[in-house]
PDB file of N, CA and C in Angstrom:
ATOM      1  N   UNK A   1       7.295   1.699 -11.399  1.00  0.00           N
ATOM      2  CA  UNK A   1       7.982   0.882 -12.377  1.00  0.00           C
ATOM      3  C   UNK A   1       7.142   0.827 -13.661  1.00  0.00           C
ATOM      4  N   UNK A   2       7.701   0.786 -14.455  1.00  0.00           N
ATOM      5  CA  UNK A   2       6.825   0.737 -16.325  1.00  0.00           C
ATOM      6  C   UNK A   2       6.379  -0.708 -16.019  1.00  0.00           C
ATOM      7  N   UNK A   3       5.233  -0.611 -17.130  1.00  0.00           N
ATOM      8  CA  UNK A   3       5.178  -1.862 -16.886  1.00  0.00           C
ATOM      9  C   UNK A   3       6.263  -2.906 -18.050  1.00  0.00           C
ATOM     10  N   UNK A   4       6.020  -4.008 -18.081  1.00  0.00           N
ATOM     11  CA  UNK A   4       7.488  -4.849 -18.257  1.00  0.00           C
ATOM     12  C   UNK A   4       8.502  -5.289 -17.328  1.00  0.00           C
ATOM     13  N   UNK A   5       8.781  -4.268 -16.311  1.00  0.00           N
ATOM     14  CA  UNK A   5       9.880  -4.471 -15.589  1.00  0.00           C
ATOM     15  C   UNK A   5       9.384  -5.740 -14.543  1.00  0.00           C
ATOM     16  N   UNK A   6      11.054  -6.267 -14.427  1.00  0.00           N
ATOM     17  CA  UNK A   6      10.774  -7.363 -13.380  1.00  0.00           C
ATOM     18  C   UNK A   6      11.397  -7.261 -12.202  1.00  0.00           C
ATOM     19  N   UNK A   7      10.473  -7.233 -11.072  1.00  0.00           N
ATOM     20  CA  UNK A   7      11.352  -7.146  -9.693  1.00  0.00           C
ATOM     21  C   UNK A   7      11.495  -8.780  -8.701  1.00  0.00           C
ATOM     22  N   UNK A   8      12.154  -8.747  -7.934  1.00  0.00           N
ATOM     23  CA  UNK A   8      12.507  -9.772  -6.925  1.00  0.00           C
ATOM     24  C   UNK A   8      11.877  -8.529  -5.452  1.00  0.00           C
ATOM     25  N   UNK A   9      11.015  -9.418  -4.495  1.00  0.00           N
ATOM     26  CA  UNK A   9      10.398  -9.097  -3.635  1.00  0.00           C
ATOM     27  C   UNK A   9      11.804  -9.484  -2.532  1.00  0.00           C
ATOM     28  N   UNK A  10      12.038  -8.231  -1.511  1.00  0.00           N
ATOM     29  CA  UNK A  10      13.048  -8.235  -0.686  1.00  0.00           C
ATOM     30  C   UNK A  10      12.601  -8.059   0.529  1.00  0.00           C
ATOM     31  N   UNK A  11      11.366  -7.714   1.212  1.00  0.00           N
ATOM     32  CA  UNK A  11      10.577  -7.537   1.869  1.00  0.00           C
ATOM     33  C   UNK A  11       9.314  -7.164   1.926  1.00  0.00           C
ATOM     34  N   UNK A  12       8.000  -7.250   2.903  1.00  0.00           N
ATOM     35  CA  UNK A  12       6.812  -6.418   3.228  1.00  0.00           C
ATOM     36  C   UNK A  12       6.944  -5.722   4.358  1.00  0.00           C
ATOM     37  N   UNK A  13       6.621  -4.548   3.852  1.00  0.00           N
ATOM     38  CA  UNK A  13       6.807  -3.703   5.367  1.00  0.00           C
ATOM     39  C   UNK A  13       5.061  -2.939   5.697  1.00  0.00           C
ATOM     40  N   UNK A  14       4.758  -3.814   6.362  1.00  0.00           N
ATOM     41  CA  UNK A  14       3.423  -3.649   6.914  1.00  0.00           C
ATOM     42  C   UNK A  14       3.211  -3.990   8.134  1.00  0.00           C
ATOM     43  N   UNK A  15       1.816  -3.948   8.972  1.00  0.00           N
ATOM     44  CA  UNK A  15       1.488  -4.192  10.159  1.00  0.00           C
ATOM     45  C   UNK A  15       1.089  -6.005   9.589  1.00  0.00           C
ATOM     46  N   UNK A  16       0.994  -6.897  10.953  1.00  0.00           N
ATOM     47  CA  UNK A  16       0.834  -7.684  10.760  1.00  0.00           C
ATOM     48  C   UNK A  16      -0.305  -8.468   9.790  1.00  0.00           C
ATOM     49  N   UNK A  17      -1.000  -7.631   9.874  1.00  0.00           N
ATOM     50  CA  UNK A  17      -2.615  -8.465   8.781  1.00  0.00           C
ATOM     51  C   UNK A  17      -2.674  -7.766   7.472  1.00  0.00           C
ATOM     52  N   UNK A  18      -1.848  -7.071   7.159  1.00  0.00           N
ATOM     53  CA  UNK A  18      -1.579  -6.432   5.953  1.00  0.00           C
ATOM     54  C   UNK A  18      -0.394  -8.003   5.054  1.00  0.00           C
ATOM     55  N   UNK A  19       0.430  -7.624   5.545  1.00  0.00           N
ATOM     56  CA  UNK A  19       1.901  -8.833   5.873  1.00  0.00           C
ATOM     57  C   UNK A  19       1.807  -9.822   5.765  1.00  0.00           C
ATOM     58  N   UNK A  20       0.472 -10.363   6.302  1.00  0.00           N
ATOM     59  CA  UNK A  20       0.039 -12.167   6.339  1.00  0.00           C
ATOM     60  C   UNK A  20      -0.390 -12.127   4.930  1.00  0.00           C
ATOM     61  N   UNK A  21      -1.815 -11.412   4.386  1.00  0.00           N
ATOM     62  CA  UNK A  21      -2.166 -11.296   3.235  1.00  0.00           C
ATOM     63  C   UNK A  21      -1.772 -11.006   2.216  1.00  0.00           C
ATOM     64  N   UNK A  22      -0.266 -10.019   2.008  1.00  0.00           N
ATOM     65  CA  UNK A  22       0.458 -10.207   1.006  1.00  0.00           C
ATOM     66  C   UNK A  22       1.049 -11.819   0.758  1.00  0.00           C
ATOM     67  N   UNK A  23       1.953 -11.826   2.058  1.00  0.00           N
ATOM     68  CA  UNK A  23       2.462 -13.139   1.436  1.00  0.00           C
ATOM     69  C   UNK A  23       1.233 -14.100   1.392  1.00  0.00           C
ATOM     70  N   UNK A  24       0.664 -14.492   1.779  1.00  0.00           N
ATOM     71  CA  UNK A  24      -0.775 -15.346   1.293  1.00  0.00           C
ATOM     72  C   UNK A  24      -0.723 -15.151  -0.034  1.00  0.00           C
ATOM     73  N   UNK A  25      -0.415 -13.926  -0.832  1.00  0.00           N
ATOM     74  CA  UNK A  25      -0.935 -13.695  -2.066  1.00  0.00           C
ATOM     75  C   UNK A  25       0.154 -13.839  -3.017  1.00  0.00           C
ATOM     76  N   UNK A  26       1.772 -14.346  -2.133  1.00  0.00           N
ATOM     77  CA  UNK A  26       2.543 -15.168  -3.155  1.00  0.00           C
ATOM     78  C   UNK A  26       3.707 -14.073  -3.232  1.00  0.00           C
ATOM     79  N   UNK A  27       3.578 -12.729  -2.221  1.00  0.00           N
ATOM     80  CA  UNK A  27       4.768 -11.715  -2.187  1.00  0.00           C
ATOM     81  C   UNK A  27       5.764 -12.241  -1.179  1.00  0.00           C
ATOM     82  N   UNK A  28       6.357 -13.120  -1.459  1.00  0.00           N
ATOM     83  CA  UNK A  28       7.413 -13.548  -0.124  1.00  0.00           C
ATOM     84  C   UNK A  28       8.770 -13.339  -0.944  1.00  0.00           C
ATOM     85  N   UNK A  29       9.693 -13.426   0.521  1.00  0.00           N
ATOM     86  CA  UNK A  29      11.098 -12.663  -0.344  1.00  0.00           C
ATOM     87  C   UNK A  29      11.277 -13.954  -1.302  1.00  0.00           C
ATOM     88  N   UNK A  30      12.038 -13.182  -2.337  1.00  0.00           N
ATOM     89  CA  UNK A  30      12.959 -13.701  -3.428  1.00  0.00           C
ATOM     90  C   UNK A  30      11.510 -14.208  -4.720  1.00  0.00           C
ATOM     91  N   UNK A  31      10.521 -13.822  -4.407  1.00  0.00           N
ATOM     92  CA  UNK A  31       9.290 -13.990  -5.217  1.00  0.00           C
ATOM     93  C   UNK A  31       9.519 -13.129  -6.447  1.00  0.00           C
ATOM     94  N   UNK A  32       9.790 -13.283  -7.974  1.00  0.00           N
ATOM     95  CA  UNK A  32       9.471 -12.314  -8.922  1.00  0.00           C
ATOM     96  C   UNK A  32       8.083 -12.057  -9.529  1.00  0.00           C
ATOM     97  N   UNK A  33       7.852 -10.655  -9.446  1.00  0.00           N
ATOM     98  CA  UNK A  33       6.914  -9.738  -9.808  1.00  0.00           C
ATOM     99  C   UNK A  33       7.178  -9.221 -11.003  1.00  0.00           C
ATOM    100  N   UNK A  34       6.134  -9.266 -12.068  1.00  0.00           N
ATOM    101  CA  UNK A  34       6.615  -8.916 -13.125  1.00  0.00           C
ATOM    102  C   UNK A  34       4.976  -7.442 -13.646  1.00  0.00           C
ATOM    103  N   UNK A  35       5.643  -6.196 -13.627  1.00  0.00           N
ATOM    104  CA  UNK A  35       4.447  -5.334 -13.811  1.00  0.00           C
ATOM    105  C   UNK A  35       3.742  -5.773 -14.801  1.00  0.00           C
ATOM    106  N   UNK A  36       2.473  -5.281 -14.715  1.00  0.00           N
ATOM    107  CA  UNK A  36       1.669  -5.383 -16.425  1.00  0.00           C
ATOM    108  C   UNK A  36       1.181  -3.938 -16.302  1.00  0.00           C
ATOM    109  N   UNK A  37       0.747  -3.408 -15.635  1.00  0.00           N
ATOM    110  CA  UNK A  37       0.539  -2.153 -16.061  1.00  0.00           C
ATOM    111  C   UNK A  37       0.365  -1.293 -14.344  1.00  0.00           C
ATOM    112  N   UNK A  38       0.703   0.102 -15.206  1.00  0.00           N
ATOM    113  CA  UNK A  38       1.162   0.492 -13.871  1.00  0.00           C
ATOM    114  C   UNK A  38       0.816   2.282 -14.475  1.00  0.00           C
ATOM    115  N   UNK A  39      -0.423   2.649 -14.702  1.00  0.00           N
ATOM    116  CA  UNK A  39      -1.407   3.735 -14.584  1.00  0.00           C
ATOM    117  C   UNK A  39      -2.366   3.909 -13.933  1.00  0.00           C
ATOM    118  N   UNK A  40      -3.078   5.247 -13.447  1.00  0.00           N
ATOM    119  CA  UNK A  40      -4.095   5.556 -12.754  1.00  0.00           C
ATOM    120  C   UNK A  40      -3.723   5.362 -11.264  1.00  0.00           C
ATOM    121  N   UNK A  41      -5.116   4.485 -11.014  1.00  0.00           N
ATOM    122  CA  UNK A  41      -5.156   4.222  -9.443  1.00  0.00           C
ATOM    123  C   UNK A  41      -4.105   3.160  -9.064  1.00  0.00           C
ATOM    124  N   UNK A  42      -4.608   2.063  -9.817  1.00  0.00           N
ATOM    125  CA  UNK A  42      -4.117   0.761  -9.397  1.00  0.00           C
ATOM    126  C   UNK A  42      -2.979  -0.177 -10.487  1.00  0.00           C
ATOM    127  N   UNK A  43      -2.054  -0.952  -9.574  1.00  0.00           N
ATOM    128  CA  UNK A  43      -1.124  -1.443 -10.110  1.00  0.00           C
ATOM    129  C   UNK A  43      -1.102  -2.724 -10.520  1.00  0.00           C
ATOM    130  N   UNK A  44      -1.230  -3.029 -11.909  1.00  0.00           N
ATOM    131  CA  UNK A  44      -1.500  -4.643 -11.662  1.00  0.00           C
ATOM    132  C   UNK A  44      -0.105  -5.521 -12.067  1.00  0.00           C
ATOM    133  N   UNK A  45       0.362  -6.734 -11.742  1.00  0.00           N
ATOM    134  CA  UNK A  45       1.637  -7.567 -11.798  1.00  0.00           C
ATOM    135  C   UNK A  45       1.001  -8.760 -11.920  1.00  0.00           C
ATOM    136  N   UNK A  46       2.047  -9.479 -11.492  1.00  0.00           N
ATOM    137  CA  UNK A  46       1.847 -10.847 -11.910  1.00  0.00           C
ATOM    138  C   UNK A  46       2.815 -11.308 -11.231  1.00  0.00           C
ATOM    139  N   UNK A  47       2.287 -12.574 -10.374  1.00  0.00           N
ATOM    140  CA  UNK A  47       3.313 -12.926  -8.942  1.00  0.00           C
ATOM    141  C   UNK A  47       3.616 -14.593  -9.953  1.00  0.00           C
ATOM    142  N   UNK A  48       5.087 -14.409  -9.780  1.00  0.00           N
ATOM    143  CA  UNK A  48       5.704 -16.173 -10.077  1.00  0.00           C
ATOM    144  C   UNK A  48       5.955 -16.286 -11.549  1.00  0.00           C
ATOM    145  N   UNK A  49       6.227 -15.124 -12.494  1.00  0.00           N
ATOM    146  CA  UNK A  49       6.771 -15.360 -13.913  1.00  0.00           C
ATOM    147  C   UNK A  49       5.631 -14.866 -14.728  1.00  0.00           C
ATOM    148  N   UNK A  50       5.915 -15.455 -15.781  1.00  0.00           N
ATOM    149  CA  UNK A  50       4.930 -15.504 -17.419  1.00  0.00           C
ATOM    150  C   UNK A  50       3.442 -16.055 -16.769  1.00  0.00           C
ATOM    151  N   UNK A  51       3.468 -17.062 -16.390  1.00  0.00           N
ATOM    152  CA  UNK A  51       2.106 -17.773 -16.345  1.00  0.00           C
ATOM    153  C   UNK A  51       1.254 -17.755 -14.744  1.00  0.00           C
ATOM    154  N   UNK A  52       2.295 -16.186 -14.023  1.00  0.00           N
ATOM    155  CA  UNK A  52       2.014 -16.276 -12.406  1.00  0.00           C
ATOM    156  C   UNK A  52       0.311 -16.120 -12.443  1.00  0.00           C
ATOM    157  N   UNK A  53       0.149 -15.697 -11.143  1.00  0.00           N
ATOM    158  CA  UNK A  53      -1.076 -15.379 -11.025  1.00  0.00           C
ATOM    159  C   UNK A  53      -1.169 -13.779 -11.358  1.00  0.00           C
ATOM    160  N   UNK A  54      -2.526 -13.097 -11.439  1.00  0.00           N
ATOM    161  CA  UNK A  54      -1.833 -11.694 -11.757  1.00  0.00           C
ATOM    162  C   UNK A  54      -2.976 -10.831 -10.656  1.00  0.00           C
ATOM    163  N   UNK A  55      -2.670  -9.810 -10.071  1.00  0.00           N
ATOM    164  CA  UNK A  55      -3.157  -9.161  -9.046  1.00  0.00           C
ATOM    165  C   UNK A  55      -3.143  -8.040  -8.628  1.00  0.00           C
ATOM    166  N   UNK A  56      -3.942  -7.565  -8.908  1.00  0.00           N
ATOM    167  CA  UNK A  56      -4.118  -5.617  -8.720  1.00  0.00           C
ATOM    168  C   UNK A  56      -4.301  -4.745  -7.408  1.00  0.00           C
ATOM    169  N   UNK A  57      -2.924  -4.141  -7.573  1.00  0.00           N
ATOM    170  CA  UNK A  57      -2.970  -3.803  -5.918  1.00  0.00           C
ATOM    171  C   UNK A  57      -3.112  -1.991  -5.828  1.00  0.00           C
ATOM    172  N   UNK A  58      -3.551  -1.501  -5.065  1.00  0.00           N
ATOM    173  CA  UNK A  58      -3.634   0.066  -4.932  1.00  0.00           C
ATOM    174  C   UNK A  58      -2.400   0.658  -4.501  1.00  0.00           C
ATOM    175  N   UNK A  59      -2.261   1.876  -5.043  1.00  0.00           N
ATOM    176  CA  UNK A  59      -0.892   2.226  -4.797  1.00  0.00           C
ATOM    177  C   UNK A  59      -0.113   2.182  -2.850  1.00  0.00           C
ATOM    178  N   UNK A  60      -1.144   2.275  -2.616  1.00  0.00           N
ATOM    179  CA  UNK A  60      -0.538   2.655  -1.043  1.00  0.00           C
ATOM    180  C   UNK A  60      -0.010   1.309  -0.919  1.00  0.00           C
ATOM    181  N   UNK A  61      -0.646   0.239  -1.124  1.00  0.00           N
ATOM    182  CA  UNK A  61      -0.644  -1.073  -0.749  1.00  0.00           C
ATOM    183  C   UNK A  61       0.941  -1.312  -1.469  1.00  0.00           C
ATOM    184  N   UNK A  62       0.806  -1.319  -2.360  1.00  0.00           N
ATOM    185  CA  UNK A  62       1.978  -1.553  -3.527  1.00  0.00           C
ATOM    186  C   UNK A  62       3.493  -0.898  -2.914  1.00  0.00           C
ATOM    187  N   UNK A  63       2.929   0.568  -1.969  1.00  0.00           N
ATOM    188  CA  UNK A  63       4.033   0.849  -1.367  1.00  0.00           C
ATOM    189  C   UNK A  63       4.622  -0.109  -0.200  1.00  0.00           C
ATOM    190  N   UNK A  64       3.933  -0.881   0.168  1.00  0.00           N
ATOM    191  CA  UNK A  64       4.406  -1.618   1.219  1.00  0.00           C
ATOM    192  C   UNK A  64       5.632  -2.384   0.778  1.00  0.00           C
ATOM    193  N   UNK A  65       5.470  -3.316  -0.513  1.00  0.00           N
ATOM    194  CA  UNK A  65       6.231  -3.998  -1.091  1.00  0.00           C
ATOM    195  C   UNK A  65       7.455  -3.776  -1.496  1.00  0.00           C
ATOM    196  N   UNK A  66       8.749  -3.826  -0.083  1.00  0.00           N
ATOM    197  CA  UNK A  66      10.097  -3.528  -0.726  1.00  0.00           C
ATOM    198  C   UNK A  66      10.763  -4.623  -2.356  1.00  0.00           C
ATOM    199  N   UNK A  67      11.060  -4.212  -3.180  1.00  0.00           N
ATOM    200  CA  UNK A  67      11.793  -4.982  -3.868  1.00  0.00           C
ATOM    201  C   UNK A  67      13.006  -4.318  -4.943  1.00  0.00           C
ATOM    202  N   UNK A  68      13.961  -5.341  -5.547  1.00  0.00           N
ATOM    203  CA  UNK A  68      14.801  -4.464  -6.005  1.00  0.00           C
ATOM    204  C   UNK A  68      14.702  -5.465  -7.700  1.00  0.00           C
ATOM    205  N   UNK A  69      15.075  -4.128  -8.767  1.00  0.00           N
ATOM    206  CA  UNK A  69      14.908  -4.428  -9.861  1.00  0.00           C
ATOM    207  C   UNK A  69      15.534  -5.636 -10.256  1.00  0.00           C
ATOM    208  N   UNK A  70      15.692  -6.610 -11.387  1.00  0.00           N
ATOM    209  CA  UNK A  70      15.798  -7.554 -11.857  1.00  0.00           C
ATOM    210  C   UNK A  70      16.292  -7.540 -13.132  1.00  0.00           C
ATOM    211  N   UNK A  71      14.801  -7.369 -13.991  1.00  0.00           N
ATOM    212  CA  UNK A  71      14.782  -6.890 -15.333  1.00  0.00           C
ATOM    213  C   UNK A  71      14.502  -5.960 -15.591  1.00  0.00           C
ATOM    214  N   UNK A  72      14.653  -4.473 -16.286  1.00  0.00           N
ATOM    215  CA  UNK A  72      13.844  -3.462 -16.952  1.00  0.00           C
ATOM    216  C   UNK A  72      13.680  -2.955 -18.172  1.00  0.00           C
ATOM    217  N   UNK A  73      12.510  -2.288 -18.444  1.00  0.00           N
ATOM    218  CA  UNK A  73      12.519  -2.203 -19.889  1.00  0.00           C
ATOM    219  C   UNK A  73      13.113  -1.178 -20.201  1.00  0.00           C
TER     220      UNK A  73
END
């Protein structure tokens, strides 16, 4: 996703201790994710809007995270 775009979290599809620690980290369904940048290795967003928290995840990881678009740029 570019960054800008905004998604709604629809699932984690991971093993269990992967799964706990996302949502720990605020990825639970219907959660919006909003990219900030999304080059190189790692992906960073921002969980809960404008003023979420913001959190850089590695791509594999990032693949776990089903969600479907919202907003895009």
């Amino acid at each position: 996703m570019p960054p800008g775009t905004v998604v709604k979290v629809v699932d984690v599809d991971a093993g269990f201790g992967l799964r706990t620690r996302l949502i720990n980290m605020g990825f639970v369904r219907g959660a919006k994710v909003k990219v900030i940048e999304n080059s190189g290795g790692q992906i960073l967003v921002s969980i809960g809007g404008e003023s979420g928290r913001v959190v850089a995840l590695s791509r594999g990881i990032a693949t776990k995270i089903l969600v479907e678009v919202e907003v895009e740029v």
